[in-house]
N, C-alpha and C. Protein backbone atom coordinates (compact mmCIF):
# COMPACT_ATOMS: atom_id res chain seq x y z
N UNK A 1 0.82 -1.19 0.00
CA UNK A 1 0.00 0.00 0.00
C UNK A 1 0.86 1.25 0.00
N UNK A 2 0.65 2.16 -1.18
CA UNK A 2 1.32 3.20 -1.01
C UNK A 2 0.44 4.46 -0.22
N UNK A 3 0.83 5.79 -0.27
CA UNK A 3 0.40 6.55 0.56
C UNK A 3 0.65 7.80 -0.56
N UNK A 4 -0.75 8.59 -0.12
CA UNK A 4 -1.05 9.92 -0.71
C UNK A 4 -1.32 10.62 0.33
N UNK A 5 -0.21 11.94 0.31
CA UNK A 5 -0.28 12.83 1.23
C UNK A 5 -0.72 14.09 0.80
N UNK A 6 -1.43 14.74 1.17
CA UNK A 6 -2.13 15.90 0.67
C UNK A 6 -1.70 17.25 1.77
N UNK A 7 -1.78 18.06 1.26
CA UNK A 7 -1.10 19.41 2.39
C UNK A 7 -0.27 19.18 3.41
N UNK A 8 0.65 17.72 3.65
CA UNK A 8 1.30 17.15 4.57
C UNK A 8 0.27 17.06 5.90
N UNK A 9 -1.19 17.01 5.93
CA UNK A 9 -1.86 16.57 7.07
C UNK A 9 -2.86 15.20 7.23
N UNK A 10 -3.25 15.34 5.28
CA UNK A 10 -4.07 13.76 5.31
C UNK A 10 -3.17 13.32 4.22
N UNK A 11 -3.58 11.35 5.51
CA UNK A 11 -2.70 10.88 4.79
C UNK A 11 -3.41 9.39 4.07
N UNK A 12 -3.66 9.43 2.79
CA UNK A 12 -4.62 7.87 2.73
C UNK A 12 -3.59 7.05 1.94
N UNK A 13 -4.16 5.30 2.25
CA UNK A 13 -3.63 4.71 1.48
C UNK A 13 -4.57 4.29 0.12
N UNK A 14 -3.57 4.06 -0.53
CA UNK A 14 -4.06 3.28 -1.89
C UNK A 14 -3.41 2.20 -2.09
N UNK A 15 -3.69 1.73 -3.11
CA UNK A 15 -2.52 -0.08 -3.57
C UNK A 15 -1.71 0.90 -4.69
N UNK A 16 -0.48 0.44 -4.88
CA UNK A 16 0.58 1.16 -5.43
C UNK A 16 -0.13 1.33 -6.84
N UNK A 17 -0.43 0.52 -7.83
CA UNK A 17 -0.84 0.47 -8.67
C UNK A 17 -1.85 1.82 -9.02
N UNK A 18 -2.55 1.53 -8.35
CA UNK A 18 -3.57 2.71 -8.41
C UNK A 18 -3.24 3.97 -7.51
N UNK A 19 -2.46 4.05 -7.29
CA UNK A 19 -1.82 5.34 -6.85
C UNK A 19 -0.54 5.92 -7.98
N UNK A 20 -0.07 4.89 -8.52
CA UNK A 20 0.68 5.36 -9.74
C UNK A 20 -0.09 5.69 -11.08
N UNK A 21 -1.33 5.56 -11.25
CA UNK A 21 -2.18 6.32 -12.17
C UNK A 21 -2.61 7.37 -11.87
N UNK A 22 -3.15 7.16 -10.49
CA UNK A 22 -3.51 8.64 -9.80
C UNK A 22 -2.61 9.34 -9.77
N UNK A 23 -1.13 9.34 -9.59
CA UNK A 23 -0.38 10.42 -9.75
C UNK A 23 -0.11 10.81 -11.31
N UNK A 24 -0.15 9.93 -12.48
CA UNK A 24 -0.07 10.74 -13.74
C UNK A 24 -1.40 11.09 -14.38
N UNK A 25 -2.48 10.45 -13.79
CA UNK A 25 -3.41 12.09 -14.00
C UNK A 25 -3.42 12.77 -13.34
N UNK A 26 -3.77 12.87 -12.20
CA UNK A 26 -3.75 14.34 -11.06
C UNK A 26 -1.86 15.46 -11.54
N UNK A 27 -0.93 15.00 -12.10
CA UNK A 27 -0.03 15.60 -12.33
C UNK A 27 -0.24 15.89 -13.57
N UNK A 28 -0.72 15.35 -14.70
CA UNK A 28 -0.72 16.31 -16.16
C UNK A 28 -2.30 17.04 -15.75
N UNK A 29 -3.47 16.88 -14.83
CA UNK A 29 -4.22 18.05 -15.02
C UNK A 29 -3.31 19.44 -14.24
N UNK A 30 -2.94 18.98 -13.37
CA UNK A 30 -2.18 19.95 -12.63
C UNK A 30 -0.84 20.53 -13.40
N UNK A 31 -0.46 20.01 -14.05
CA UNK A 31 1.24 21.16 -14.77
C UNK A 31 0.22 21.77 -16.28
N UNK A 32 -1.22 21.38 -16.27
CA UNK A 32 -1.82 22.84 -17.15
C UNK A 32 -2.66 23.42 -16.24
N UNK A 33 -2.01 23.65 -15.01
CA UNK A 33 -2.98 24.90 -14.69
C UNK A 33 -4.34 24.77 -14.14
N UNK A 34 -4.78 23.23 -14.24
CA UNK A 34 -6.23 23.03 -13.78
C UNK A 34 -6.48 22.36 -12.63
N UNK A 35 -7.53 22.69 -11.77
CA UNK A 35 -8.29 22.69 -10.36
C UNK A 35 -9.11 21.53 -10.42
N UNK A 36 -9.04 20.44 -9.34
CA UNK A 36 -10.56 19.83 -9.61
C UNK A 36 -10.79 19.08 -7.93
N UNK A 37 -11.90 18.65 -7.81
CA UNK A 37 -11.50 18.00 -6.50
C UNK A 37 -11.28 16.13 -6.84
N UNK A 38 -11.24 15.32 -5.86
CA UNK A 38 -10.61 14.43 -5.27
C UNK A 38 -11.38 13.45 -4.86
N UNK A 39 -11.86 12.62 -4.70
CA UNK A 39 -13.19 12.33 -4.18
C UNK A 39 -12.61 10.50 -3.48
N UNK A 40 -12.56 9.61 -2.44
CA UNK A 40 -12.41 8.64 -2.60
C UNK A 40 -13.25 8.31 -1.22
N UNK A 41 -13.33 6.36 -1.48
CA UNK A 41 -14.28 6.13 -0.54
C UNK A 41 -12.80 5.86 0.57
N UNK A 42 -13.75 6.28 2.18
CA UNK A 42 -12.93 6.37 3.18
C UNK A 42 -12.86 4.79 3.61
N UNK A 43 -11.57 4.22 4.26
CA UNK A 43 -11.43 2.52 4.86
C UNK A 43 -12.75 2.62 6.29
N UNK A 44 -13.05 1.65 6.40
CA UNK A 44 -14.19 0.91 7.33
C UNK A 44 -13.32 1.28 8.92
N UNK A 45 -12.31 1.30 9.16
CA UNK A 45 -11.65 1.97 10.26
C UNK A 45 -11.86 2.71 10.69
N UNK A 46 -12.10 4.07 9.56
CA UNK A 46 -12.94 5.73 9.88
C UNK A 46 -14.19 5.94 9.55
N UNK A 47 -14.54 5.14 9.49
CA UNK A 47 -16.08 5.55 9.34
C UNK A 47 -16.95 5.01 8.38
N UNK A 48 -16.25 4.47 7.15
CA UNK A 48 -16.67 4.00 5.85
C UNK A 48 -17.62 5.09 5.31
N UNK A 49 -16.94 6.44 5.37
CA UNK A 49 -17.63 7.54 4.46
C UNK A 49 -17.02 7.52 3.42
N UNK A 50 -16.67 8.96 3.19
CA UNK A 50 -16.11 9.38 1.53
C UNK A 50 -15.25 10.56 2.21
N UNK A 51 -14.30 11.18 1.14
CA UNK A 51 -13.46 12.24 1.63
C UNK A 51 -13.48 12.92 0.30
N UNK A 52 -13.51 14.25 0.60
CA UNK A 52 -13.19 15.18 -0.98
C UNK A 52 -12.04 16.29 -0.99
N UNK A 53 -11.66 16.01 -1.16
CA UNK A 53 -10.53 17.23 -1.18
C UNK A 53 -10.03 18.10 -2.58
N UNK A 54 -9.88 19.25 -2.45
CA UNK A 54 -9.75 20.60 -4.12
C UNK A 54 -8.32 20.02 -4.17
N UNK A 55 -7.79 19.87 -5.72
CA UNK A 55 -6.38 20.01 -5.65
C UNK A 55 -6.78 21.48 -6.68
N UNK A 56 -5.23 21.63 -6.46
CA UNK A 56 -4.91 22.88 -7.41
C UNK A 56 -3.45 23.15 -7.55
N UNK A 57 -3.03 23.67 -8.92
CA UNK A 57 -1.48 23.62 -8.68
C UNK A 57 -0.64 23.93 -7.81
N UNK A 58 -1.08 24.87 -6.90
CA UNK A 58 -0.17 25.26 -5.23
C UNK A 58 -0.27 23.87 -4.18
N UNK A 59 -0.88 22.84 -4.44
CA UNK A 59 -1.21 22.02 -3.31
C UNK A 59 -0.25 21.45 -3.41
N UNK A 60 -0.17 20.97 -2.20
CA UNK A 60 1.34 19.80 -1.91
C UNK A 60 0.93 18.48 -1.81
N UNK A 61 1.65 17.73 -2.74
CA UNK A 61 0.98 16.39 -2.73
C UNK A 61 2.50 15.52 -2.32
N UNK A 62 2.41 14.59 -1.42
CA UNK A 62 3.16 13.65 -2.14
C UNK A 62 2.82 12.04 -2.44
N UNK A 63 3.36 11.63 -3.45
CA UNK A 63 3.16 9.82 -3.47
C UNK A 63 4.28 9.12 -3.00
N UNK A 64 3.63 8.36 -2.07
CA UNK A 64 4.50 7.71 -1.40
C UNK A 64 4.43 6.02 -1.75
N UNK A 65 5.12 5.38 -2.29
CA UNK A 65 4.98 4.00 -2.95
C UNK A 65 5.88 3.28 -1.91
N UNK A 66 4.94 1.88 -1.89
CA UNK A 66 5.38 0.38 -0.95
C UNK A 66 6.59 0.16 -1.42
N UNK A 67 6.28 -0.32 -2.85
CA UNK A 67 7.16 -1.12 -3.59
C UNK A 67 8.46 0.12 -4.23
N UNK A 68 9.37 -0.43 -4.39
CA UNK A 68 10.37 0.44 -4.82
C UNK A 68 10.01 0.38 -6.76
N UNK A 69 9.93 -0.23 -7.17
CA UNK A 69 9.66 -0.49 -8.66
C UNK A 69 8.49 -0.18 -9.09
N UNK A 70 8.63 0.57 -10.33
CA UNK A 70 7.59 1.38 -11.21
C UNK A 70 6.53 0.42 -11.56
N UNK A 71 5.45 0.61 -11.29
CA UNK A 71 4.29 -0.12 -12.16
C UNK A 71 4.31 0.22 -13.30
N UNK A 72 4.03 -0.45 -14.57
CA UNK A 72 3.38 -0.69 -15.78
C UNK A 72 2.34 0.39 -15.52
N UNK A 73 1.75 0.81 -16.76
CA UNK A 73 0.75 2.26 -16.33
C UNK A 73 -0.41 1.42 -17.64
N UNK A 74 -1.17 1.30 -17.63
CA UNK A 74 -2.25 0.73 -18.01
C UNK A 74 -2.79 2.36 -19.11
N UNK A 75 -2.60 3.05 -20.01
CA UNK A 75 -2.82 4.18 -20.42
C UNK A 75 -4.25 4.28 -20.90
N UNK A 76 -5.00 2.78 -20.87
CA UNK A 76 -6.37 3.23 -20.84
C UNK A 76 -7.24 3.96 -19.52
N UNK A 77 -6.54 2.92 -18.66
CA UNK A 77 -7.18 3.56 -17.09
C UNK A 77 -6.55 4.80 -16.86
N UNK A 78 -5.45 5.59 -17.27
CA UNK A 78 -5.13 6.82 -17.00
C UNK A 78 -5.93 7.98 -17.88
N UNK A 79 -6.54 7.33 -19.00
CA UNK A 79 -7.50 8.14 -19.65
C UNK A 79 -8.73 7.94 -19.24
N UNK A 80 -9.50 6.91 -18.58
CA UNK A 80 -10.15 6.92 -17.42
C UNK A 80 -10.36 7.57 -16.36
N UNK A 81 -9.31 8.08 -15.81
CA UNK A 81 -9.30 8.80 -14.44
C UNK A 81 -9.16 10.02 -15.09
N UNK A 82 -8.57 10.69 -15.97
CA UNK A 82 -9.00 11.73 -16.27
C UNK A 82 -10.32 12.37 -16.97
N UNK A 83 -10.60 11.33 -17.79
CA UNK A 83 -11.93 11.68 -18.31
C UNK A 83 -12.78 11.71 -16.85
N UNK A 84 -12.90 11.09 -15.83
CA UNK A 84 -13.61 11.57 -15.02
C UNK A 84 -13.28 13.25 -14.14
N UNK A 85 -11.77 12.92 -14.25
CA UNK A 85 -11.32 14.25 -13.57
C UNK A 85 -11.58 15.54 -14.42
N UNK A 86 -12.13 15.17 -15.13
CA UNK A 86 -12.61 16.68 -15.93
C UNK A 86 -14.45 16.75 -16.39
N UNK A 87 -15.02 15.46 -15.57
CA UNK A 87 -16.62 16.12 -15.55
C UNK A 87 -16.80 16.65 -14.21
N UNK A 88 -18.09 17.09 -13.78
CA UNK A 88 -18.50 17.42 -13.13
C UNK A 88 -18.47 16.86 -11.48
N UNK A 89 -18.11 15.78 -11.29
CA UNK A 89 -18.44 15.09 -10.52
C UNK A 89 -16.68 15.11 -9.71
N UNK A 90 -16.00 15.17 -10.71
CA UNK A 90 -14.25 15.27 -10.01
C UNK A 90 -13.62 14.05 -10.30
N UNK A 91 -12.72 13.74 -9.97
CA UNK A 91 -11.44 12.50 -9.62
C UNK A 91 -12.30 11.79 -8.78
N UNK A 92 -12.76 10.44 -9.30
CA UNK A 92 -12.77 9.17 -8.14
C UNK A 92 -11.53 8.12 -8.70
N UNK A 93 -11.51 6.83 -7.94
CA UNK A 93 -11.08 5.69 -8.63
C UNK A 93 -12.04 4.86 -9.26
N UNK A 94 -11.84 5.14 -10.85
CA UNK A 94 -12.80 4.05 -12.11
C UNK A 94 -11.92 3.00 -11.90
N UNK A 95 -12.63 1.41 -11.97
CA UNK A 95 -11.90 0.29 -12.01
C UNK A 95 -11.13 0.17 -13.74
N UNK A 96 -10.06 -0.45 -13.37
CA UNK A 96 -9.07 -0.61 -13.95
C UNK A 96 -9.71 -1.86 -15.36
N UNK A 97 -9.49 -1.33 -16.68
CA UNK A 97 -9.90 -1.48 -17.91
C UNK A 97 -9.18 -2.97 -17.88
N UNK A 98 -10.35 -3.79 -18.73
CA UNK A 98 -9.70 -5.30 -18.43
C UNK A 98 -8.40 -5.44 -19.41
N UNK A 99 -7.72 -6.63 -18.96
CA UNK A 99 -6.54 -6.75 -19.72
C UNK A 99 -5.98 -7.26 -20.88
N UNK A 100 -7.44 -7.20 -21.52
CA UNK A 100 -6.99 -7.36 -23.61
C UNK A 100 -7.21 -5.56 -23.95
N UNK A 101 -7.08 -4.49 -23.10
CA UNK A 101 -7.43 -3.17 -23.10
C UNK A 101 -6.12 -2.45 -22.70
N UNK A 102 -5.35 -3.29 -22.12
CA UNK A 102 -4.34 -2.37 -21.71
C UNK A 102 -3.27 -2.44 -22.81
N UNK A 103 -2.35 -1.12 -22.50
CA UNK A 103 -0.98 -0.60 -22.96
C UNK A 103 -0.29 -0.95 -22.02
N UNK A 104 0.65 -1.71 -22.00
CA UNK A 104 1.96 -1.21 -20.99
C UNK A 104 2.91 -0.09 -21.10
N UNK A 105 3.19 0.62 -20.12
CA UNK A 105 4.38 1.40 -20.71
C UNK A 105 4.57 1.72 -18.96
N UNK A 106 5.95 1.73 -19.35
CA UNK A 106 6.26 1.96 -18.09
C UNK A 106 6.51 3.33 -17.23
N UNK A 107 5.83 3.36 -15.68
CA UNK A 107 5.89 4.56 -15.18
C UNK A 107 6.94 5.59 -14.79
């Protein structure tokens, strides 16, 4: 499980995989300049709500990965997460496009 840190105060996990997509969309909407929020479901530990948080290019993010080695980036699911990150609704996690769908390329 890697870790996404947001303003250095929240800190969630994700599975590396899907935290290494989430960081190359949330980083190409962000190096043009664009705002959106964040949206994920919260672990059964805290509550089993939801959390939303604005990014915007001043925010401090960091990704923090388990594994030392780059995941494979699946470039359909990264056009996935952005096509959501640019309707109305924001950034969630879309499940990951089956695997006669994927590209490999590495992260």
């Amino acid at each position: 499980m890697g870790k996404f840190i947001y303003d250095s105060t929240l800190k969630v996990d994700f599975d590396d995989r899907a935290l290494a997509h989430l960081q190359v969309g949330i980083m190409s909407k962000l190096r043009r300049g664009e705002s959106f929020h964040f949206t994920w479901k919260d672990d059964a530990a805290i509550g089993n709500g939801r959390t939303s948080i604005w990014l915007h290019p001043r925010c401090t993010l960091v990704f923090k990965f388990y594994r030392g080695q780059r995941e494979p980036l699946n470039l359909a699911w990264v056009d996935a997460l952005t096509a959501v990150a640019n309707s109305p609704t924001g950034l969630y996690i879309v499940p990951e496009p089956a695997a006669a769908e994927r590209e490999g390329v590495g992260a």
